[in-house]
Protein backbone atom coordinates (compact mmCIF):
# COMPACT_ATOMS: atom_id res chain seq x y z
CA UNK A 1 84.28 96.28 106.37
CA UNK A 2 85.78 96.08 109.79
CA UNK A 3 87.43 98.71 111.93
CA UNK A 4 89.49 96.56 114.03
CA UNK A 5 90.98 99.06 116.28
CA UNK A 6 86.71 100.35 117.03
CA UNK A 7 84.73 97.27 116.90
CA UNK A 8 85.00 93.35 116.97
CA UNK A 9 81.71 93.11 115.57
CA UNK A 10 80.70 93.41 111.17
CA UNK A 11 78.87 97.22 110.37
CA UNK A 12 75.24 96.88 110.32
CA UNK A 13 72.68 98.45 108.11
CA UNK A 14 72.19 102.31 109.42
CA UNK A 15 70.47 103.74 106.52
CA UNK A 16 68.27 106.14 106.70
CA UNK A 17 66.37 108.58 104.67
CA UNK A 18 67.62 110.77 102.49
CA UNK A 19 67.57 114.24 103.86
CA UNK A 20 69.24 117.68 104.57
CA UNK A 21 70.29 119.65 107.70
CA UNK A 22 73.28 119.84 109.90
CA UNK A 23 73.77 117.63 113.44
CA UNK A 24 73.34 119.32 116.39
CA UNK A 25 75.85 121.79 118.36
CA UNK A 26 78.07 120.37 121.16
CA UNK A 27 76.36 121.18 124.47
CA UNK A 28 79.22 120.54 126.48
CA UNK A 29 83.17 119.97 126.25
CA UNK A 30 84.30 117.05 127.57
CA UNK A 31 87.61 116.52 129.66
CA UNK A 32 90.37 114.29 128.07
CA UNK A 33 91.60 111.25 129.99
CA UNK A 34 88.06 110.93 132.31
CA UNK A 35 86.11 108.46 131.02
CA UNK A 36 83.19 109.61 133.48
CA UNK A 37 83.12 112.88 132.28
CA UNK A 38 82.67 112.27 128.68
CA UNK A 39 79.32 113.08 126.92
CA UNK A 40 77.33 110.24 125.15
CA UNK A 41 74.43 111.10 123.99
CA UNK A 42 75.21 112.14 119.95
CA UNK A 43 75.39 110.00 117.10
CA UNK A 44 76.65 110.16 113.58
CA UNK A 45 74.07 110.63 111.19
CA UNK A 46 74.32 110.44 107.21
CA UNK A 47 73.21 113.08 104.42
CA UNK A 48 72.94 112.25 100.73
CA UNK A 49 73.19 115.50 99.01
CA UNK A 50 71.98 115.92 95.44
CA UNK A 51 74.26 115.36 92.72
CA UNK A 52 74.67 117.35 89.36
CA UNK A 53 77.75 116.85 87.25
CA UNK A 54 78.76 113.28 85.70
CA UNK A 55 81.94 112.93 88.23
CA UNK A 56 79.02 113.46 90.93
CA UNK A 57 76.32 111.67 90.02
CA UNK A 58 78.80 108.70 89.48
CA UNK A 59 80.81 108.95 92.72
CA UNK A 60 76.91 109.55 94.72
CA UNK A 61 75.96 106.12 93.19
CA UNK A 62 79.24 104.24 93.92
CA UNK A 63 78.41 105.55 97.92
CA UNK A 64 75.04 104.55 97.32
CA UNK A 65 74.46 101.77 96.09
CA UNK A 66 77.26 100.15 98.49
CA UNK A 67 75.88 101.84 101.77
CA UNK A 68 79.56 103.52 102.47
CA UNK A 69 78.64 106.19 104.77
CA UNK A 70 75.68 104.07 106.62
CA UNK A 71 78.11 101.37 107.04
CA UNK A 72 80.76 103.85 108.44
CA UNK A 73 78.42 105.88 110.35
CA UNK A 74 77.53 102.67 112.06
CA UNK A 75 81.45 101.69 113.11
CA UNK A 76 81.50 105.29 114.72
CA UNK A 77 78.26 104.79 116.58
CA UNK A 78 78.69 101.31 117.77
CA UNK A 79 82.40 102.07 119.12
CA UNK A 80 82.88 106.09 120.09
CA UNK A 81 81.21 108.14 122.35
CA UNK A 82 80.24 111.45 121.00
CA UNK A 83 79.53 114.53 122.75
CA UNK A 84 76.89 115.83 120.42
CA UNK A 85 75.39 114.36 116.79
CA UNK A 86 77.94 114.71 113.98
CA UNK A 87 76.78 114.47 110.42
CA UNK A 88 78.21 112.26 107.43
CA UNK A 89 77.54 113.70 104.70
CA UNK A 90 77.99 112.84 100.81
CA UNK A 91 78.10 115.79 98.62
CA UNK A 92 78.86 117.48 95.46
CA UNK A 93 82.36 119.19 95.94
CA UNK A 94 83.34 120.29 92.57
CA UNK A 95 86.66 118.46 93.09
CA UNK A 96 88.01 114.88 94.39
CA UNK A 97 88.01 115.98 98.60
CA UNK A 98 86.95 115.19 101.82
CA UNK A 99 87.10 117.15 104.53
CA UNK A 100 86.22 117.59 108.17
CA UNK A 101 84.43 121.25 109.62
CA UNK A 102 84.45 121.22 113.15
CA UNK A 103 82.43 124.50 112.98
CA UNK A 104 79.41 122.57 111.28
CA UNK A 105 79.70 119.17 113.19
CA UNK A 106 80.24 117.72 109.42
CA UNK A 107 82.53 115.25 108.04
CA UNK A 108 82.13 115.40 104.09
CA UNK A 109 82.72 112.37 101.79
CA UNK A 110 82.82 114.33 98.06
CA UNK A 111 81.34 112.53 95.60
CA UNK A 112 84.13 113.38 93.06
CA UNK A 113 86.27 111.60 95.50
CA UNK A 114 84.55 108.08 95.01
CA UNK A 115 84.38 109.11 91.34
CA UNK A 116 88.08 109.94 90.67
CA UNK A 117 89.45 106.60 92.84
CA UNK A 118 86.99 104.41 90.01
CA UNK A 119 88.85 106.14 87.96
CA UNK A 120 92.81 105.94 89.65
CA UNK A 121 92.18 101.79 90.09
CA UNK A 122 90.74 101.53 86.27
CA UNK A 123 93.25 102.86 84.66
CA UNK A 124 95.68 100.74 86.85
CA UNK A 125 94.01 97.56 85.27
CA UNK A 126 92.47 97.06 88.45
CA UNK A 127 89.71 93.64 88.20
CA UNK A 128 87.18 95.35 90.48
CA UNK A 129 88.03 99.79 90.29
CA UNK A 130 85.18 99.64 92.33
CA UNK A 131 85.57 98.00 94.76
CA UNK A 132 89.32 99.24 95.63
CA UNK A 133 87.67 102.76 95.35
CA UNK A 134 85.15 101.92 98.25
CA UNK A 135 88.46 100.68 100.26
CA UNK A 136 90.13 104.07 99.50
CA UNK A 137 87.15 106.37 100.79
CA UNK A 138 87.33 104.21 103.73
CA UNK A 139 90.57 104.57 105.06
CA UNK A 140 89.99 108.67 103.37
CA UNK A 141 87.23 108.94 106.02
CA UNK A 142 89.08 107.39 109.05
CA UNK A 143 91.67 110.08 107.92
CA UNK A 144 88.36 112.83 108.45
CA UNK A 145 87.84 110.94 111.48
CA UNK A 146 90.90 111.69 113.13
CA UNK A 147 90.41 115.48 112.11
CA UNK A 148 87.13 114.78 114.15
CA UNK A 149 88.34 113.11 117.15
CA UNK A 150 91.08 115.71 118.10
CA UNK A 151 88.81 118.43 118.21
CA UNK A 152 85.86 117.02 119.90
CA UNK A 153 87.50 115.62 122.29
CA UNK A 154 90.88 117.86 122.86
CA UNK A 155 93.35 115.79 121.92
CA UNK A 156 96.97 116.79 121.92
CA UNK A 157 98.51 116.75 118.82
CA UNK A 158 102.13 116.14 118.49
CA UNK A 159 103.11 116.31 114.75
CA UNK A 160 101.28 118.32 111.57
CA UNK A 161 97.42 117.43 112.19
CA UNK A 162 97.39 115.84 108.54
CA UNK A 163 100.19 113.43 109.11
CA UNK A 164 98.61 112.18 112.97
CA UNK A 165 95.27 111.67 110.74
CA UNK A 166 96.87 109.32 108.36
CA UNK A 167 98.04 107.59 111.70
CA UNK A 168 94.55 107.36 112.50
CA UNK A 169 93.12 105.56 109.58
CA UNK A 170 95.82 103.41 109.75
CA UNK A 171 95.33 102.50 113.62
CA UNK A 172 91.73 101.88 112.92
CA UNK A 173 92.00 99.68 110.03
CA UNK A 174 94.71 97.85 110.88
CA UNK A 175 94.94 96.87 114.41
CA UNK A 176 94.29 93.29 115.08
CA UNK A 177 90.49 92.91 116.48
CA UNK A 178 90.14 90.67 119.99
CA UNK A 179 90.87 87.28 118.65
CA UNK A 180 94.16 88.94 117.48
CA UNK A 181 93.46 88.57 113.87
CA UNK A 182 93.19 91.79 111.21
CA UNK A 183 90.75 91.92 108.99
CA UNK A 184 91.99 91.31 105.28
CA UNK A 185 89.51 94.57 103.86
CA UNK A 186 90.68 96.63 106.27
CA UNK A 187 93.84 96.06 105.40
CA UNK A 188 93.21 96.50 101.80
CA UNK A 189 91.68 99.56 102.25
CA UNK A 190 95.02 100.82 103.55
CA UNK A 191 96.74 99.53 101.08
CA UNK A 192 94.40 100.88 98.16
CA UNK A 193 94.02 104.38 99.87
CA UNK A 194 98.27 104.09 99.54
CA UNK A 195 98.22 103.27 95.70
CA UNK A 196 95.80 106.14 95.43
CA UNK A 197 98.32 108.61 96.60
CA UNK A 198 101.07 106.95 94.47
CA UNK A 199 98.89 107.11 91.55
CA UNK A 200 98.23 111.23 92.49
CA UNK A 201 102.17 111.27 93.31
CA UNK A 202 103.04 110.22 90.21
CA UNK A 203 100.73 112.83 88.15
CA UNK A 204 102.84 115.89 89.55
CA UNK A 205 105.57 116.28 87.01
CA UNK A 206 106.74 119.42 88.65
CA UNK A 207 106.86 120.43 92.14
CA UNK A 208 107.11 123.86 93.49
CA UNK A 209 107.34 125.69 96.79
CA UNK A 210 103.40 125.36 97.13
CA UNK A 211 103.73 121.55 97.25
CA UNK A 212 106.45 121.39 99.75
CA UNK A 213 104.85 124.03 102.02
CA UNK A 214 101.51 122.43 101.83
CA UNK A 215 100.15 120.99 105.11
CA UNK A 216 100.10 117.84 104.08
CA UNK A 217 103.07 115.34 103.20
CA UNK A 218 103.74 114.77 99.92
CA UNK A 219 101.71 112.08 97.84
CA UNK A 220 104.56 110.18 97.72
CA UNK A 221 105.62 110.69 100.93
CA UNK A 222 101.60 109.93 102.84
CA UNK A 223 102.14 106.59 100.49
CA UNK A 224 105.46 105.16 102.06
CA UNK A 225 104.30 105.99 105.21
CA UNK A 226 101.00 103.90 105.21
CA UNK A 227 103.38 101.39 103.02
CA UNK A 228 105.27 101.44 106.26
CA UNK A 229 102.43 101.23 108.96
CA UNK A 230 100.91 98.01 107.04
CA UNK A 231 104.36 96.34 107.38
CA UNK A 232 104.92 96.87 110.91
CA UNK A 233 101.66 96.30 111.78
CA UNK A 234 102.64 92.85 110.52
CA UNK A 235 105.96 91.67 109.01
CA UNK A 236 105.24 88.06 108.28
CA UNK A 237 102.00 88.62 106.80
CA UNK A 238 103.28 91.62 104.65
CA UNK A 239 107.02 90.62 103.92
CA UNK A 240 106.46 90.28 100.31
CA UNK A 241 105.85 94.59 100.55
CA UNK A 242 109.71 94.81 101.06
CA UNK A 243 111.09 91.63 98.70
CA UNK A 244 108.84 93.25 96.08
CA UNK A 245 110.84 96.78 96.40
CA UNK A 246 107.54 98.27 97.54
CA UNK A 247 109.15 99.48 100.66
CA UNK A 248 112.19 100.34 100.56
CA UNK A 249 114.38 98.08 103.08
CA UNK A 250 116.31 101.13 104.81
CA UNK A 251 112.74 102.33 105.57
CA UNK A 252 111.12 99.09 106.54
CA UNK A 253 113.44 98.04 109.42
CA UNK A 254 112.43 100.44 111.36
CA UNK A 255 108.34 99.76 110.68
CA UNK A 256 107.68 97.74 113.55
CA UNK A 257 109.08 100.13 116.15
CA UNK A 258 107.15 102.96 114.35
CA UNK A 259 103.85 101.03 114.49
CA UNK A 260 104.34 100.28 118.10
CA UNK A 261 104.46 103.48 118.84
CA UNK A 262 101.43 104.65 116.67
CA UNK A 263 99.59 102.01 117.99
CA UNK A 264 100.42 102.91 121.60
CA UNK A 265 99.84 106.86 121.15
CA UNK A 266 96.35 106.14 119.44
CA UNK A 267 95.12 103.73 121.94
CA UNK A 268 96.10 105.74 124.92
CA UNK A 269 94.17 108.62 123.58
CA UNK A 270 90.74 107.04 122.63
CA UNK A 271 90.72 105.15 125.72
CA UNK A 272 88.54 107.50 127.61
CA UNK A 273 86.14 107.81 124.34
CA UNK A 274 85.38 103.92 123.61
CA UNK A 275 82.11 102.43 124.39
């Protein structure tokens, strides 16, 4: 997997040992916009926790046995500089989640996440549930990522937090790299972490005040805008999106102007952070 936006280089291998603890506390708080004045001296590092029920034993092995969070804890190292160590950690959640806690330096992968995606692209006749669920915890931890980089590093925020972190997964995975081209899994992984949130969208029979006041967009709605990100980021390449009524047309003329501008808010703010 390649994050464009980070790196022009493939992951490498970052595993390490299986073990417990928490990363280190920030030591200092850097100013945004001065590229001098930012701390570099932490690192992502990934956790393994132990796994108990079938849903988190399963989704442990799919991260596993695929090397997700080395891989990704190796596109954050290679490409952002961090103020103090930040842990990756897989873990038993007791429900399909993910979640950043600035207060513990942690960004958590659950394993029922991995587990229930298998399950989301399987029963969607998927040829390879598997693999489409590794592109879906992805472009879910980019998401955790951009949790992460607005409070490490101050950012300004100007939209619901949730909604400017779906921005961010999208600006990582799908800006072009230097030699201008996208990588096709990156792009997938947008596009499968979009079906997942149809798929979830389509579950909720009902909808009541809870769902609308919730801080993050509807399923439906977090769908059609990713939908609408990967067409702008690319009309040509992803005109069949819009003459296969994925997207609907009214929404997909003005795609291009809205990736522009996610593009150019993203880039302006992790300027100061990139290695």
């Amino acid at each position: 997997m390649l994050a464009c936006a980070l790196i022009a280089v493939g992951c490498g291998d970052a595993s390490e040992p299986e073990s417990t603890g928490t990363a280190q506390p920030p030591t200092s708080s850097p100013e945004s916009g001065h590229d001098d004045d930012v701390a570099a001296d932490g690192k992502m590092v990934v956790f393994y926790d132990a796994a108990q029920s079938p849903e988190a034993i399963n989704g442990r092995a799919i991260m596993q046995d695929n090397d997700l969070l080395e891989d990704l804890a190796d596109d954050i190292n290679q490409t952002l500089k961090l103020p103090h160590d930040i842990s990756l950690r897989g873990s038993q959640c007791d429900e399909p989640n993910a979640f950043w806690d600035a207060s513990a330096n942690t960004i958590t992968l659950c394993y029922e996440d991995a587990d229930s995606a298998q399950q989301i692209f399987t029963e969607a006749g998927d040829p390879d549930p598997t693999a489409s669920a590794l592109n879906s915890e992805y472009a879910t931890f980019y998401h955790e990522v951009g949790h992460m980089v607005i409070t490490i590093y101050d950012l300004p925020v100007t939209g619901r937090e949730e909604d400017v972190a779906d921005q961010l997964a999208a600006y990582v995975l799908l800006t072009p790299a230097e030699d201008g081209k996208t990588d096709p899994e990156s792009v997938q992984a947008v596009k499968d972490f979009a079906f997942a949130f149809g798929a979830s969208g389509a579950e909720a029979i009902e909808l009541d005040a809870e769902d609308f006041a919730d801080v993050h967009s509807l399923d439906e709605t977090r769908m059609y805008n990713l939908e609408c990100w990967i067409y702008g980021s690319d009309p040509e390449a992803n005109a069949d999106m819009v003459s296969a009524d994925q997207l609907p047309e009214d929404r997909a003329s003005g795609c291009e102007e809205e990736w522009t501008q996610l593009e150019k808010a993203w880039s302006t703010l992790l300027d100061p952070y990139l290695k």
